[in-house]
C-alpha atoms as a PDB file:
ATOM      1  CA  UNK A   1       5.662 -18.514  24.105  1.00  0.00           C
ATOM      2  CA  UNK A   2       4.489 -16.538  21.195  1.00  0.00           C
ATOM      3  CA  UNK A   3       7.402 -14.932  19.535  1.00  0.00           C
ATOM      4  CA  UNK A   4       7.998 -13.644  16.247  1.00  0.00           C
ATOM      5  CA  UNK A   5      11.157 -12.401  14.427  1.00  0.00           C
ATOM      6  CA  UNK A   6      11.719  -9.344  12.977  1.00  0.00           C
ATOM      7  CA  UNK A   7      13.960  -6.868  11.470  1.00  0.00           C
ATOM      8  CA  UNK A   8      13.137  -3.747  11.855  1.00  0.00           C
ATOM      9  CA  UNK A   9      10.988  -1.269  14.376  1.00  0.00           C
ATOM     10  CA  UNK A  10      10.808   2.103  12.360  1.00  0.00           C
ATOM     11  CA  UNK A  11       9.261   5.249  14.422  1.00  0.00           C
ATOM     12  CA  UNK A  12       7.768   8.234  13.363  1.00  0.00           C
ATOM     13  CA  UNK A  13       6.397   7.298   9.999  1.00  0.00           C
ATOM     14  CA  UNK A  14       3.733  10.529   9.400  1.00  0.00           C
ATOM     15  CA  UNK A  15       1.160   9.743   6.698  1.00  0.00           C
ATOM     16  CA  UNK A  16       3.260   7.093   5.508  1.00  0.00           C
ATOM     17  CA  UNK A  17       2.218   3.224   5.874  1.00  0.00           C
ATOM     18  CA  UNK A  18      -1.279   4.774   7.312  1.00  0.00           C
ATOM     19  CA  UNK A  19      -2.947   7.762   8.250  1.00  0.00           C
ATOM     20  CA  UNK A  20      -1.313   9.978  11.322  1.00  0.00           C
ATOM     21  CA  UNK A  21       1.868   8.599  13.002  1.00  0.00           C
ATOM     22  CA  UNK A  22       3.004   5.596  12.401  1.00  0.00           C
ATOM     23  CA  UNK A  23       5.371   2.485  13.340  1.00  0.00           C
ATOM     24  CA  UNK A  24       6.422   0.363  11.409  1.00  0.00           C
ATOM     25  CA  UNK A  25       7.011  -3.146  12.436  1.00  0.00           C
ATOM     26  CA  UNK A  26       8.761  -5.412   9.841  1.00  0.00           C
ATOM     27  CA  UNK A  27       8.372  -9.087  10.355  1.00  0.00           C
ATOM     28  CA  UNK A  28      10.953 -11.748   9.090  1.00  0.00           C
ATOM     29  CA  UNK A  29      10.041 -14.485   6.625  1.00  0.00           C
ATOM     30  CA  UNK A  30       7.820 -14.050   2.933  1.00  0.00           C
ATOM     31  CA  UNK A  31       6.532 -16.933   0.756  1.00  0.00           C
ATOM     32  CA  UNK A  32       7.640 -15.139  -2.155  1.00  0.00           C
ATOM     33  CA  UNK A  33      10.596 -14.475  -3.690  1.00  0.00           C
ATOM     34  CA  UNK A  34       9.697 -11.160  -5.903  1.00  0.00           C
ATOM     35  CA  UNK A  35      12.633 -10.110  -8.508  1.00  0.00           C
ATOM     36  CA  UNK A  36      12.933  -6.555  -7.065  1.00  0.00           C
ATOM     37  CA  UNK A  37      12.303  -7.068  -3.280  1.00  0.00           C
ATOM     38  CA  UNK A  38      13.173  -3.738  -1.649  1.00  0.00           C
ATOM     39  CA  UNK A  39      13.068  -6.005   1.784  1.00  0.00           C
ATOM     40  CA  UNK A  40      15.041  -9.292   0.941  1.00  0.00           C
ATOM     41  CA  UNK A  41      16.657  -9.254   4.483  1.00  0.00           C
ATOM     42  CA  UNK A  42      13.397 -10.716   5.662  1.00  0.00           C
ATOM     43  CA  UNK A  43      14.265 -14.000   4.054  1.00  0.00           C
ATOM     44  CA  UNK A  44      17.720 -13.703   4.678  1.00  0.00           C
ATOM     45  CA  UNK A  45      18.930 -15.134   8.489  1.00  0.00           C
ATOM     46  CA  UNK A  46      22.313 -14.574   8.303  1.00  0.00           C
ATOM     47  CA  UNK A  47      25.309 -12.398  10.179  1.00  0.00           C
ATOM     48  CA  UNK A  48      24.432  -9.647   7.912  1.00  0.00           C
ATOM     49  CA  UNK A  49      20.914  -9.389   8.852  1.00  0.00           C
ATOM     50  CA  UNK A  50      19.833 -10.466  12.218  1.00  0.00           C
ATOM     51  CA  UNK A  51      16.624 -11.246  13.107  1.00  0.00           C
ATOM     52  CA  UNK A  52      15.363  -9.950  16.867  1.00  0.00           C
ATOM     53  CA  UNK A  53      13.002 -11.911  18.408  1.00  0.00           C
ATOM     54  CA  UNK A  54       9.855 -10.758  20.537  1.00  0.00           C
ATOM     55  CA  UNK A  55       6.966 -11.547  22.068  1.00  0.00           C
ATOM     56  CA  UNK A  56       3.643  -9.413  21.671  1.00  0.00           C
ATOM     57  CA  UNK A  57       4.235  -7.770  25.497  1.00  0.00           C
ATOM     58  CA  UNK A  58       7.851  -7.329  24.353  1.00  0.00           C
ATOM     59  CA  UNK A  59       6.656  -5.232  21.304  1.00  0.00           C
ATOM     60  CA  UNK A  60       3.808  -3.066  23.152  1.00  0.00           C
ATOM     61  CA  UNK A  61       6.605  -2.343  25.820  1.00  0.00           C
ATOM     62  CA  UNK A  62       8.853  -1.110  22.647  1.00  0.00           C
ATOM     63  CA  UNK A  63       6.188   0.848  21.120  1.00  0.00           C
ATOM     64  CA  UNK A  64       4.055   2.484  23.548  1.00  0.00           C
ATOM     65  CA  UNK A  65       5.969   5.463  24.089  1.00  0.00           C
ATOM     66  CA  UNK A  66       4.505   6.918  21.379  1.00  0.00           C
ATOM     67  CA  UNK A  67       0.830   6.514  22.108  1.00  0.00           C
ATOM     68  CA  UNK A  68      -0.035  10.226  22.753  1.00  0.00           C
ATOM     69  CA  UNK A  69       1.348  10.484  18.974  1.00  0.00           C
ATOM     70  CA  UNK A  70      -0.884   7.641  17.767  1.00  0.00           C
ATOM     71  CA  UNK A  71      -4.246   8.784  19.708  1.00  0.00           C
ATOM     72  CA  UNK A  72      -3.642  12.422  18.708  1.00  0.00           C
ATOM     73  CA  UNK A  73      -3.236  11.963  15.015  1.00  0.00           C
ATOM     74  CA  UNK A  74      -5.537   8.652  14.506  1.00  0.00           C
ATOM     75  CA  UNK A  75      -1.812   6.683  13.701  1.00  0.00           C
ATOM     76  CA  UNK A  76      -0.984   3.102  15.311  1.00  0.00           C
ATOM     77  CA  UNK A  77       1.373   0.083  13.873  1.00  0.00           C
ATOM     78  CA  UNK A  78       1.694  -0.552  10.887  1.00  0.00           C
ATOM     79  CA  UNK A  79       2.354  -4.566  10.131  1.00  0.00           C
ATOM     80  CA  UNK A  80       4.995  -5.310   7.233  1.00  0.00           C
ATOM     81  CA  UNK A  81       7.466  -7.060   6.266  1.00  0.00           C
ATOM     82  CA  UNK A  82       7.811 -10.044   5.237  1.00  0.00           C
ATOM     83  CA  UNK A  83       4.471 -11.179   5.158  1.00  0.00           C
ATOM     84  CA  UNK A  84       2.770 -10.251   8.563  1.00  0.00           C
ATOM     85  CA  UNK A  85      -0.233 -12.522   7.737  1.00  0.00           C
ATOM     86  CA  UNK A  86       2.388 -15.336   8.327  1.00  0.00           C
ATOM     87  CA  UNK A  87       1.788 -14.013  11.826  1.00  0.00           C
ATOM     88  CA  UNK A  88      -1.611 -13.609  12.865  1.00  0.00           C
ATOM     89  CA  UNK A  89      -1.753 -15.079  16.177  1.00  0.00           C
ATOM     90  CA  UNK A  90       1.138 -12.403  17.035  1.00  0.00           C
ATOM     91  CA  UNK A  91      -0.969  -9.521  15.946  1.00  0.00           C
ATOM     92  CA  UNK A  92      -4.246 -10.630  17.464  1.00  0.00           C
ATOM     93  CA  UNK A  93      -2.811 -10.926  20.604  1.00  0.00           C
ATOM     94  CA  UNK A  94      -0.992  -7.433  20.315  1.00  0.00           C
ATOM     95  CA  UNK A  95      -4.392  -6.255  19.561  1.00  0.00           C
ATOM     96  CA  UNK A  96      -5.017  -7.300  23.400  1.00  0.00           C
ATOM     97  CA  UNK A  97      -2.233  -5.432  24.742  1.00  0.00           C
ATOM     98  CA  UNK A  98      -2.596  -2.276  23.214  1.00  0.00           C
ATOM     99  CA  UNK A  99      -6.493  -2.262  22.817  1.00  0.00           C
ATOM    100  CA  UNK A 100      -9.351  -0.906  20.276  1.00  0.00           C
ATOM    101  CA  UNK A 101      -7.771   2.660  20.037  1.00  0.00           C
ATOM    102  CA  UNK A 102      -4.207   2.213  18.215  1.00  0.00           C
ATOM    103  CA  UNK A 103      -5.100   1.720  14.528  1.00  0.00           C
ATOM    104  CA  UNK A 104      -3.495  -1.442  13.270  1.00  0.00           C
ATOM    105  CA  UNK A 105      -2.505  -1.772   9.524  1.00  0.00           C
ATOM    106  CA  UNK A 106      -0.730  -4.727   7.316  1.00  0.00           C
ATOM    107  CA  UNK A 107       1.069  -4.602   4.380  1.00  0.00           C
ATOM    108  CA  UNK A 108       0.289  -7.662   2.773  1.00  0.00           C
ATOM    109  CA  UNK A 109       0.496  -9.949  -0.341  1.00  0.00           C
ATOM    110  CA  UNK A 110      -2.390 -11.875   1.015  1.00  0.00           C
ATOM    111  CA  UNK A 111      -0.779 -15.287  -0.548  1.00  0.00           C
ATOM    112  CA  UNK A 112      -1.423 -16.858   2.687  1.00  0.00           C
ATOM    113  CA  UNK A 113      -4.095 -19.528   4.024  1.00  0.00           C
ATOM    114  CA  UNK A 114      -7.242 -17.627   4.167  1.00  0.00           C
ATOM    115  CA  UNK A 115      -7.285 -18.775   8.045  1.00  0.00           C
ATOM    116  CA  UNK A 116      -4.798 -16.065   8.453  1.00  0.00           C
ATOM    117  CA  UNK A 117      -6.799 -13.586   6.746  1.00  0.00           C
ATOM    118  CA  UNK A 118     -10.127 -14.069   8.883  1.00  0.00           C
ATOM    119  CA  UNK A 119      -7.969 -14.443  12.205  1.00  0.00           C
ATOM    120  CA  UNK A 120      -7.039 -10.662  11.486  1.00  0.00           C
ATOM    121  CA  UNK A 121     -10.803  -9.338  10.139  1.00  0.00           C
ATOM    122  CA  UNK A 122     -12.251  -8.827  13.439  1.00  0.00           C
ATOM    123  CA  UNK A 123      -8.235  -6.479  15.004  1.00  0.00           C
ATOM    124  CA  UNK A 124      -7.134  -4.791  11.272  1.00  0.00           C
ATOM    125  CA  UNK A 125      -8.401  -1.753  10.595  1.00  0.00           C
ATOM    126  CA  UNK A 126      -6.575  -1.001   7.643  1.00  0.00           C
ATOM    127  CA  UNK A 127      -5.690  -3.647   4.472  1.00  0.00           C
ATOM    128  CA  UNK A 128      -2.666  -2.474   2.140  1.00  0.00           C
ATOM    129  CA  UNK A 129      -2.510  -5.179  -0.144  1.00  0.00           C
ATOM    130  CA  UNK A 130       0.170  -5.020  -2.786  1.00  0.00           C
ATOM    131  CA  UNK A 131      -1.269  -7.375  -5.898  1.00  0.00           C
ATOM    132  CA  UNK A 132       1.609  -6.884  -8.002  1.00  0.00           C
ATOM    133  CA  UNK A 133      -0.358  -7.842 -10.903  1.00  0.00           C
ATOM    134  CA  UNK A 134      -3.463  -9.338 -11.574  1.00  0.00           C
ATOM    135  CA  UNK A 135      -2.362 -11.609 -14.217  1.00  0.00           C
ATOM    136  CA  UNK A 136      -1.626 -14.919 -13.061  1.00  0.00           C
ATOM    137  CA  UNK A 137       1.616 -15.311 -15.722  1.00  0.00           C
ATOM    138  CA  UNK A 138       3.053 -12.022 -14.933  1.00  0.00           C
ATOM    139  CA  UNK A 139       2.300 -12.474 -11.152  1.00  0.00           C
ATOM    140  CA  UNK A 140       4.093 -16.170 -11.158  1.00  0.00           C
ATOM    141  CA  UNK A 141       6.982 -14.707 -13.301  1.00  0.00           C
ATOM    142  CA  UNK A 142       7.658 -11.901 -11.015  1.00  0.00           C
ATOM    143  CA  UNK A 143       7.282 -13.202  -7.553  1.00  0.00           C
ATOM    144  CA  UNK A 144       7.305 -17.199  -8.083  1.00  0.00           C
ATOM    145  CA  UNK A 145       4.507 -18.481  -7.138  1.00  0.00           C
ATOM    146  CA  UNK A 146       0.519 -18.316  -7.962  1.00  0.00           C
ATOM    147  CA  UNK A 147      -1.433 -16.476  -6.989  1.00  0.00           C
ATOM    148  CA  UNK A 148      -4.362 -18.289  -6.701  1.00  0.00           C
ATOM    149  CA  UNK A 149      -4.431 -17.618  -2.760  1.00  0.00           C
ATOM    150  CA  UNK A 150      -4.379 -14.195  -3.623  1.00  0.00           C
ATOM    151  CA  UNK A 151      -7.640 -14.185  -5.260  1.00  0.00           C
ATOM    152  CA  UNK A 152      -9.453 -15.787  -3.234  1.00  0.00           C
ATOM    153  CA  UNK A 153      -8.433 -14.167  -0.052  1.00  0.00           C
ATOM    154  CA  UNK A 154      -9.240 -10.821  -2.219  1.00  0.00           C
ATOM    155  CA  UNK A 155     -12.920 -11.618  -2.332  1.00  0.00           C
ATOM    156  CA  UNK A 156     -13.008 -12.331   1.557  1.00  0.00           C
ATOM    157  CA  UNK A 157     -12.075  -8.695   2.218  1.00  0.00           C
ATOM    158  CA  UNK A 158     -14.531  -7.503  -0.491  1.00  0.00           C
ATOM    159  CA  UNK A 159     -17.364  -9.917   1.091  1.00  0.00           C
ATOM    160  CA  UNK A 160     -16.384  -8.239   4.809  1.00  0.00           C
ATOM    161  CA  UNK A 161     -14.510  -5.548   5.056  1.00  0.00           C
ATOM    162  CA  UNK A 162     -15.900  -3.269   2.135  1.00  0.00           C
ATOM    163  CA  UNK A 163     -13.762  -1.055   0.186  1.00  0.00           C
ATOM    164  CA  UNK A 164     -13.475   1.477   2.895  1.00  0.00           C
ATOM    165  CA  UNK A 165     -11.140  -0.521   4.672  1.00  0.00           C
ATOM    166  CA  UNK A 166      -8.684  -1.490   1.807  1.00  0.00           C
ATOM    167  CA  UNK A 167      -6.333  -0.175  -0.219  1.00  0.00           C
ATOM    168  CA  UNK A 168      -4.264  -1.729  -3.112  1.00  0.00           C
ATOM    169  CA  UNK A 169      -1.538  -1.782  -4.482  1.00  0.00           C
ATOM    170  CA  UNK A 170      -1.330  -1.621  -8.369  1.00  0.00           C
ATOM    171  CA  UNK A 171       2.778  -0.813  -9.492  1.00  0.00           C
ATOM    172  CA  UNK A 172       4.319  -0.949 -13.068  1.00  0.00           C
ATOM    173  CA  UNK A 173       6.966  -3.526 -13.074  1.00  0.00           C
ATOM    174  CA  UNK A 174       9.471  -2.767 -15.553  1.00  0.00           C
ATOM    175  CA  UNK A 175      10.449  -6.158 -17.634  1.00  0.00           C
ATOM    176  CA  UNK A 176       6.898  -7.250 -16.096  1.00  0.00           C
ATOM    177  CA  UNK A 177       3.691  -5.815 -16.867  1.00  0.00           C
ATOM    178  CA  UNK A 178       2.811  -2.267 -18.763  1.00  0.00           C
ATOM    179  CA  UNK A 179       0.048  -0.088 -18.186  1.00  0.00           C
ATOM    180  CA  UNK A 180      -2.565  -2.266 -20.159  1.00  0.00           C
ATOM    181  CA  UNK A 181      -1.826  -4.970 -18.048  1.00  0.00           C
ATOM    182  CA  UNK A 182      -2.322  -2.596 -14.706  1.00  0.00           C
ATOM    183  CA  UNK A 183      -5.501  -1.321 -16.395  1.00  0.00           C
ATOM    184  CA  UNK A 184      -6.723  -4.849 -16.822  1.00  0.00           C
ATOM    185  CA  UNK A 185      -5.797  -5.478 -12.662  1.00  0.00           C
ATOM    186  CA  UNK A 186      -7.514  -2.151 -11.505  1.00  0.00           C
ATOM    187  CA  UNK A 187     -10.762  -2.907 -13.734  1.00  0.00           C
ATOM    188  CA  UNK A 188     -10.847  -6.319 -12.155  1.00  0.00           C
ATOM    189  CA  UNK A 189     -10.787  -5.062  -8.818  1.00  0.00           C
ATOM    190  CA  UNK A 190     -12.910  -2.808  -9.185  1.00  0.00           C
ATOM    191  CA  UNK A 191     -15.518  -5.138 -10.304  1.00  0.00           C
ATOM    192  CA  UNK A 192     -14.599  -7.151  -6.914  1.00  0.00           C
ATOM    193  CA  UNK A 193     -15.966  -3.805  -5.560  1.00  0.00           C
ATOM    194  CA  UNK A 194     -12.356  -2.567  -4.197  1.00  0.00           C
ATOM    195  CA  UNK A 195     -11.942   1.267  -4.826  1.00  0.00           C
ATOM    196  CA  UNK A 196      -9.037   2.497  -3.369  1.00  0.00           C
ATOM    197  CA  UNK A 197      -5.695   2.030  -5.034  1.00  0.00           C
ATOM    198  CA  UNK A 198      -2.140   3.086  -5.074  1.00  0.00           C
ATOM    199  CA  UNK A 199      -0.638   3.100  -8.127  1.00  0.00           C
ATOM    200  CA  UNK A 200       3.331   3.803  -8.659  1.00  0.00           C
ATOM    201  CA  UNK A 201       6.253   2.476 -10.879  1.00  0.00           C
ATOM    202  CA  UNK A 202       9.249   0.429  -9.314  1.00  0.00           C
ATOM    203  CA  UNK A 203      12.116   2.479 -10.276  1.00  0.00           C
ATOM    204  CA  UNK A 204      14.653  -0.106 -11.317  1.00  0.00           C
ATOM    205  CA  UNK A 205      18.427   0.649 -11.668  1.00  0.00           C
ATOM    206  CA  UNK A 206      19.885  -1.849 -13.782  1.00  0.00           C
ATOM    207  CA  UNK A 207      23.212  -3.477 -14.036  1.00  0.00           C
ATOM    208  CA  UNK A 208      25.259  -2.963 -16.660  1.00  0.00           C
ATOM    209  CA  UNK A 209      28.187  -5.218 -17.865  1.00  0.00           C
ATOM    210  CA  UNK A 210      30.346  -4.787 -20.389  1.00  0.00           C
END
């Protein structure tokens, strides 16, 4: 049986994590290990943060009350996490259960196998990679591992979806990288052909000890 774990099912997300209404569905587990993860209870199985199990039937029961919301405004589920990729046979098959009309997003580092990147080509409609950085150094530094996977799976979207379907990612990470080094990243992917990008800051509250 084809179950995933995850930790939270958030409704009602308008214009936030995709276009229209959204839910967002967090999935358990990450391969990385990012200094300021805003979602460490993914990798973090304990009494604190239980995981819930499901099955893809289980999770279009859950979620399709709120059809008429997604059809209306063009919204749908929105994949994070966690690293949803880590899941792709989940999210195809959910794909089958709620058809071609709910849009489907993920949130995604893309440091998977690129075999979980083309399972999901022909059921995403929507790519919101977060890069972190460009840089090899700064991206091993912050998140602990390379990002070599990154890369390449970066240039299989650009050679099939197009930049239509795509958008990344690009923050300052304070103690990390600094604007040249995001200027370097977003001229890079540019030249990959991407063209849609989010760029923010992390806003980091730091500890102080006397």
């Amino acid at each position: 049986m084809n179950k995933a774990p995850f930790f939270a099912v958030t409704r009602h997300r308008i214009n936030i994590d995709g276009k229209g209404v959204v839910t967002l569905v967090c999935f358990g587990m990450c391969p990385l290990r990012c200094k300021y993860c805003v979602n460490a209870q993914c990798f973090k199985e304990d009494e604190t943060w239980k995981w819930k199990e499901m099955t893809p039937e289980e999770l279009y029961q859950q979620t399709k009350c709120d059809e008429l919301y997604f059809m209306a405004t063009g919204g749908g589920l929105t994949f994070g996490g966690g690293e949803p990729l880590l899941r792709s046979d989940f999210i195809r098959e959910f794909r089958t259960l709620c058809g071609p009309h709910w849009k489907l997003s993920v949130e995604t580092s893309l440091n998977v196998p690129a075999e979980q990147v083309e399972t999901l080509l022909p059921v995403i409609d929507c790519w919101i990679v977060d890069i972190k950085d460009m840089d090899p150094a700064v991206y091993q530094a912050y998140t602990g591992k390379d990002n070599r996977q990154v890369l390449d799976n970066l240039r299989l979207l650009a050679a099939t979806c197009g930049s239509e379907k795509v958008k990344v990612r690009v923050p300052l990470i304070p103690d990390f990288n600094d604007e040249t080094c995001r200027k370097r990243s977003v001229d890079g992917l540019r030249e990959m052909g991407f063209a849609h990008f989010d760029l923010f800051e992390y806003k980091i509250k730091h500890s102080h000890t006397d």
